[in-house]
N, C-alpha and C. Protein backbone atom coordinates (compact mmCIF):
# COMPACT_ATOMS: atom_id res chain seq x y z
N UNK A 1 47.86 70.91 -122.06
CA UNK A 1 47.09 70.42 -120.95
C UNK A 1 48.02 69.84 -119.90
N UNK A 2 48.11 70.45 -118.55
CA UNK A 2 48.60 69.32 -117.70
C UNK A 2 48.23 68.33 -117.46
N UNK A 3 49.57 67.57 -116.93
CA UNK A 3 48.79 66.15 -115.93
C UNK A 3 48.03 66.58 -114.57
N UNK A 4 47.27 65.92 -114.33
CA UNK A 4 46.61 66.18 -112.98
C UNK A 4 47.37 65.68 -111.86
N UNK A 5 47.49 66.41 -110.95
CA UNK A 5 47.97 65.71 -109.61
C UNK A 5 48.64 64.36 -109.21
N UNK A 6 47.85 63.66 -109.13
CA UNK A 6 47.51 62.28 -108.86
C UNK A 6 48.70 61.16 -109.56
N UNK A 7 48.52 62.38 -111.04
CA UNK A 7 49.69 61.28 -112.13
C UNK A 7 51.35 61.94 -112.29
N UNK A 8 51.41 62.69 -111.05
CA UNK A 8 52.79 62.85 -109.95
C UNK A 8 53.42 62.35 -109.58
N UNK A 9 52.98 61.01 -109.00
CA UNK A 9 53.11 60.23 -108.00
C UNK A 9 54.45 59.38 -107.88
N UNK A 10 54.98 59.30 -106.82
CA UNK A 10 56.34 58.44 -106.66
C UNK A 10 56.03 56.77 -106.80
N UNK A 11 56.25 56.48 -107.54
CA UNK A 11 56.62 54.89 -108.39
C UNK A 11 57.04 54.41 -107.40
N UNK A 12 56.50 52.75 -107.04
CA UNK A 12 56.84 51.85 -106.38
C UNK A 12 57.99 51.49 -106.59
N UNK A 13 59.53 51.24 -105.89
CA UNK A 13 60.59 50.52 -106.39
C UNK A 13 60.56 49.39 -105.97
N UNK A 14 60.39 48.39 -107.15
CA UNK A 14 60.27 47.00 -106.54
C UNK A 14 61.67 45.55 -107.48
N UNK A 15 62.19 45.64 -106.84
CA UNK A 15 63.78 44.76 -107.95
C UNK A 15 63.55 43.56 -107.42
N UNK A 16 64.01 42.54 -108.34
CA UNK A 16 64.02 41.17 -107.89
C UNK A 16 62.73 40.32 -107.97
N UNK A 17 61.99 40.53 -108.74
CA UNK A 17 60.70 40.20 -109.05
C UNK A 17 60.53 40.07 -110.45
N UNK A 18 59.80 38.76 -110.88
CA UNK A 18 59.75 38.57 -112.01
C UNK A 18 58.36 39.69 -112.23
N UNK A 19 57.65 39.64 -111.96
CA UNK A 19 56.32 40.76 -111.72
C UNK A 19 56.72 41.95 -111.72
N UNK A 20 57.54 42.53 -111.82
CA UNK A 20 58.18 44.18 -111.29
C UNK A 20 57.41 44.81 -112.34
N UNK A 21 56.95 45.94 -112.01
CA UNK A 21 56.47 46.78 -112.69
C UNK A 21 57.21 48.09 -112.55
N UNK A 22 57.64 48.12 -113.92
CA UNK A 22 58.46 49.68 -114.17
C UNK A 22 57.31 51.02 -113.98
N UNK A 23 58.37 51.97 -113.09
CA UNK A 23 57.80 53.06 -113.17
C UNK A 23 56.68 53.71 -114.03
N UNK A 24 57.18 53.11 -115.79
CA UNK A 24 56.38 53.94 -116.63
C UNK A 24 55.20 52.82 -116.89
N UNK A 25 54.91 51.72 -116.28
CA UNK A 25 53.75 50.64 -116.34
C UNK A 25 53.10 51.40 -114.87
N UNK A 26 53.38 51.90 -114.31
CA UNK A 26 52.70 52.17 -112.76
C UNK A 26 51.97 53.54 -113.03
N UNK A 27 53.26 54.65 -114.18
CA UNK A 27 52.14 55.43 -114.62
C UNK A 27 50.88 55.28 -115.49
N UNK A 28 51.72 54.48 -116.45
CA UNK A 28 50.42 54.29 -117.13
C UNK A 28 48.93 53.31 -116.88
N UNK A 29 49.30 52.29 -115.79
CA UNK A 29 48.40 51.85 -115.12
C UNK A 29 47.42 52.90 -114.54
N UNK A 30 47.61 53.52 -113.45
CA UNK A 30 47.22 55.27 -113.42
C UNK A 30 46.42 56.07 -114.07
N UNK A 31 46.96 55.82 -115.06
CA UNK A 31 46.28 57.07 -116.16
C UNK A 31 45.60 56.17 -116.85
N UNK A 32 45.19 54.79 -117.02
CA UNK A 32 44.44 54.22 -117.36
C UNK A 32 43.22 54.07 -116.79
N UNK A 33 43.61 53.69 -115.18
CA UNK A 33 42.33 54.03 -114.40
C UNK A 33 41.35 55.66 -114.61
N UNK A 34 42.51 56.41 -114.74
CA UNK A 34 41.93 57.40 -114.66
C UNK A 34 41.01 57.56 -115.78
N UNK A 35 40.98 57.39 -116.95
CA UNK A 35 40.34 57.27 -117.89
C UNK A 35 39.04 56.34 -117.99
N UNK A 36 38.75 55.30 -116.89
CA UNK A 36 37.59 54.80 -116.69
C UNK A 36 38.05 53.74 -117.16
N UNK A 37 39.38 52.97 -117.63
CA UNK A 37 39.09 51.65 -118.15
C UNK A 37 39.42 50.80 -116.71
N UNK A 38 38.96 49.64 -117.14
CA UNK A 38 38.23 48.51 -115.70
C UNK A 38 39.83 47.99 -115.30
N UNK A 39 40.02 47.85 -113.98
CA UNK A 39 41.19 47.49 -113.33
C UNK A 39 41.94 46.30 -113.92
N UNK A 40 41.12 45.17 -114.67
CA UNK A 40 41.81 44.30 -114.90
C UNK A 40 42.66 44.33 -116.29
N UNK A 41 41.75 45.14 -117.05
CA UNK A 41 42.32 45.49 -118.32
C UNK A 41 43.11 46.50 -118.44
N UNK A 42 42.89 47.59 -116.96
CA UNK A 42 44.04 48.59 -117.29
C UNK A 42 45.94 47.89 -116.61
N UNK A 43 45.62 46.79 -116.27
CA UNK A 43 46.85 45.92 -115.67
C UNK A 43 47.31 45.29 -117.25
N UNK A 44 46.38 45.37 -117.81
CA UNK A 44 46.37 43.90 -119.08
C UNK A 44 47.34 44.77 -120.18
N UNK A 45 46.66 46.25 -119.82
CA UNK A 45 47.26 47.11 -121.21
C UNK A 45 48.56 47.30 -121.03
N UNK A 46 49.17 47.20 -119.87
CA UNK A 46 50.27 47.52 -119.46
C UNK A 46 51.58 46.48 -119.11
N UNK A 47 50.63 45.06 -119.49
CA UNK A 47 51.45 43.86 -119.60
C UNK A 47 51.85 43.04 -118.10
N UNK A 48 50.74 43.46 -116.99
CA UNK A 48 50.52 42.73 -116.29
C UNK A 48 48.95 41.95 -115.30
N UNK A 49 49.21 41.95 -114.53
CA UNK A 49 47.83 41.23 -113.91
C UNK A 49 47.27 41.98 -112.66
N UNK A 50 45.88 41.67 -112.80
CA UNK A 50 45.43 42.62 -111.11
C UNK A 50 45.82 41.91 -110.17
N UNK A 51 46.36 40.73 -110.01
CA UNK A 51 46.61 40.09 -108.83
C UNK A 51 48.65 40.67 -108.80
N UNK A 52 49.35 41.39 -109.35
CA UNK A 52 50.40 41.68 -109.46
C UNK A 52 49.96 43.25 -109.27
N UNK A 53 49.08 43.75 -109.64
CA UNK A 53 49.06 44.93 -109.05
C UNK A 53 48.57 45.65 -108.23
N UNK A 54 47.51 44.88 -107.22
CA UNK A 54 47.31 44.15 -105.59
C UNK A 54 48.12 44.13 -104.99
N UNK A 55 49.34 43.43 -105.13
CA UNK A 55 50.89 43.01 -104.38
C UNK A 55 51.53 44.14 -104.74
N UNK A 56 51.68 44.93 -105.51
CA UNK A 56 52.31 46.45 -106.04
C UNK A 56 51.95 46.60 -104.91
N UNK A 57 50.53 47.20 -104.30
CA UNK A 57 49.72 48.23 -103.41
C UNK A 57 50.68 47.61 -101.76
N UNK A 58 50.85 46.40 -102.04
CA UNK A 58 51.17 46.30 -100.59
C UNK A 58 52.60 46.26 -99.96
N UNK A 59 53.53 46.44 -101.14
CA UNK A 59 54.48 46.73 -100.93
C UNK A 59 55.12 47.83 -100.13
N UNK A 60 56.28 48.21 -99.44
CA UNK A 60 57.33 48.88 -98.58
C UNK A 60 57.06 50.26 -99.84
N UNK A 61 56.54 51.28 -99.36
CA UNK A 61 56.76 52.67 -100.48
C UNK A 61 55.96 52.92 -101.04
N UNK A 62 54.66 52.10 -101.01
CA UNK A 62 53.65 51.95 -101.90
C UNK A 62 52.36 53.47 -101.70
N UNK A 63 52.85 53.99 -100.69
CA UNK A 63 51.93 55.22 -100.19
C UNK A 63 51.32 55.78 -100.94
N UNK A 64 52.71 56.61 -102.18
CA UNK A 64 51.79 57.43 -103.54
C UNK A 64 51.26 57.07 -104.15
N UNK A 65 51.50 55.41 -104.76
CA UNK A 65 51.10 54.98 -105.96
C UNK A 65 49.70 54.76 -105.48
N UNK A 66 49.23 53.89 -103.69
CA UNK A 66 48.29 53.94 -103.60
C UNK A 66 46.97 55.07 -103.35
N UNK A 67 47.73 56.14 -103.03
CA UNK A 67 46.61 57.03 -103.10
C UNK A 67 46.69 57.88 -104.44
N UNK A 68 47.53 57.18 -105.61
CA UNK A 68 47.26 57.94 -106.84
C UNK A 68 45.85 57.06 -107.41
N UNK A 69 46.31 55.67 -107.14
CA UNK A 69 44.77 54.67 -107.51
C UNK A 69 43.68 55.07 -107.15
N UNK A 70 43.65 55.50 -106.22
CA UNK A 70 42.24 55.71 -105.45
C UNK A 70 41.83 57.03 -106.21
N UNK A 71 42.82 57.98 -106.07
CA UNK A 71 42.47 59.27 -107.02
C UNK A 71 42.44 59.06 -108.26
N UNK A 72 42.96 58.20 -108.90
CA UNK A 72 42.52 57.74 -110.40
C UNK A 72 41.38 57.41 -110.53
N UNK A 73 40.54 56.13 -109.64
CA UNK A 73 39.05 56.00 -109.43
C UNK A 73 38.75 57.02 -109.48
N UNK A 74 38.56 57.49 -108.03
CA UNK A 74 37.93 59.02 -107.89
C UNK A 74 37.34 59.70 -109.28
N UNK A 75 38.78 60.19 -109.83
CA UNK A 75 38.44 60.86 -111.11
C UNK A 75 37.53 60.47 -112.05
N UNK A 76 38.33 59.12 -112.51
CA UNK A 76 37.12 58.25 -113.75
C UNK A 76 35.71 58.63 -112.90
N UNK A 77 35.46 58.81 -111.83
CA UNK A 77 33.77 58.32 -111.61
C UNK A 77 33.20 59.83 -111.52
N UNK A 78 33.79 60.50 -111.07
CA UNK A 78 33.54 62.05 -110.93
C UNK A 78 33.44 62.89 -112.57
N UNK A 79 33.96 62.72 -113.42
CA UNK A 79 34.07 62.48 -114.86
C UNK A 79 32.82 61.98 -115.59
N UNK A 80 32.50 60.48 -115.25
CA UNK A 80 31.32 59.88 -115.63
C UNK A 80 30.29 60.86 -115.17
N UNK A 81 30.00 60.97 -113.74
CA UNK A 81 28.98 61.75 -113.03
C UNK A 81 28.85 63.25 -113.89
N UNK A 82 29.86 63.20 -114.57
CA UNK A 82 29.60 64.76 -114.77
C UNK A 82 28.93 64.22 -116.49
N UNK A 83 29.05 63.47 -116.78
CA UNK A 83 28.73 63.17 -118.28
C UNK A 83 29.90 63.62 -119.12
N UNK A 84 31.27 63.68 -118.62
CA UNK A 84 31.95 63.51 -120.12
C UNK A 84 32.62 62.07 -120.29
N UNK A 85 33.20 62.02 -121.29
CA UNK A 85 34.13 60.81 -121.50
C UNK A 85 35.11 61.08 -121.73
N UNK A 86 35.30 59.51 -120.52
CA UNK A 86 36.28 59.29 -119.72
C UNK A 86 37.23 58.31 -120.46
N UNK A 87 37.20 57.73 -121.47
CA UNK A 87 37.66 56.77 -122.63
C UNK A 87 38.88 57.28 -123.06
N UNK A 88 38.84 58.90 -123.41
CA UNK A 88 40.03 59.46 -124.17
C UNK A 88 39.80 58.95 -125.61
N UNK A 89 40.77 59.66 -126.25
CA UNK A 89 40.60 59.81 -127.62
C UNK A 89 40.82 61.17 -128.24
């Protein structure tokens, strides 16, 4: 199975931050959304906070990661609408 599109995306580089979120926390943040789990817990699974990954979005570079989020929503809800699950497993 491929990855979809969306989970492509060029990683925020952010150094010097106790908050930094590594590349592979930004994917998997991502692909968490995408799966339908709720924003705060898909920050939680990944060992940080929605208010740290808010400040991700507004960062210098932040272009892909933010329109991978939005396409991660997207998906989870387009998914639901269709009736499968979106949970994984």
């Amino acid at each position: 199975m491929s990855l979809p599109d969306f989970l492509q995306f060029t990683p925020v580089e952010v150094s010097g931050r106790s908050h930094r979120w590594e590349p592979r926390q930004q994917v998997e943040f991502i692909a968490a959304l995408a799966r339908g789990v709720p924003l705060v817990e898909a920050a939680r699974l990944v060992g940080k906070s929605r208010s740290t990954a808010y400040a991700l979005r507004r960062q210098p570079g932040a272009g892909s990661f933010t329109a991978a989020w939005v396409a991660a929503l997207n998906y989870a809800k387009e998914r639901r609408r269709a009736g499968r699950d979106v949970s994984g497993g």
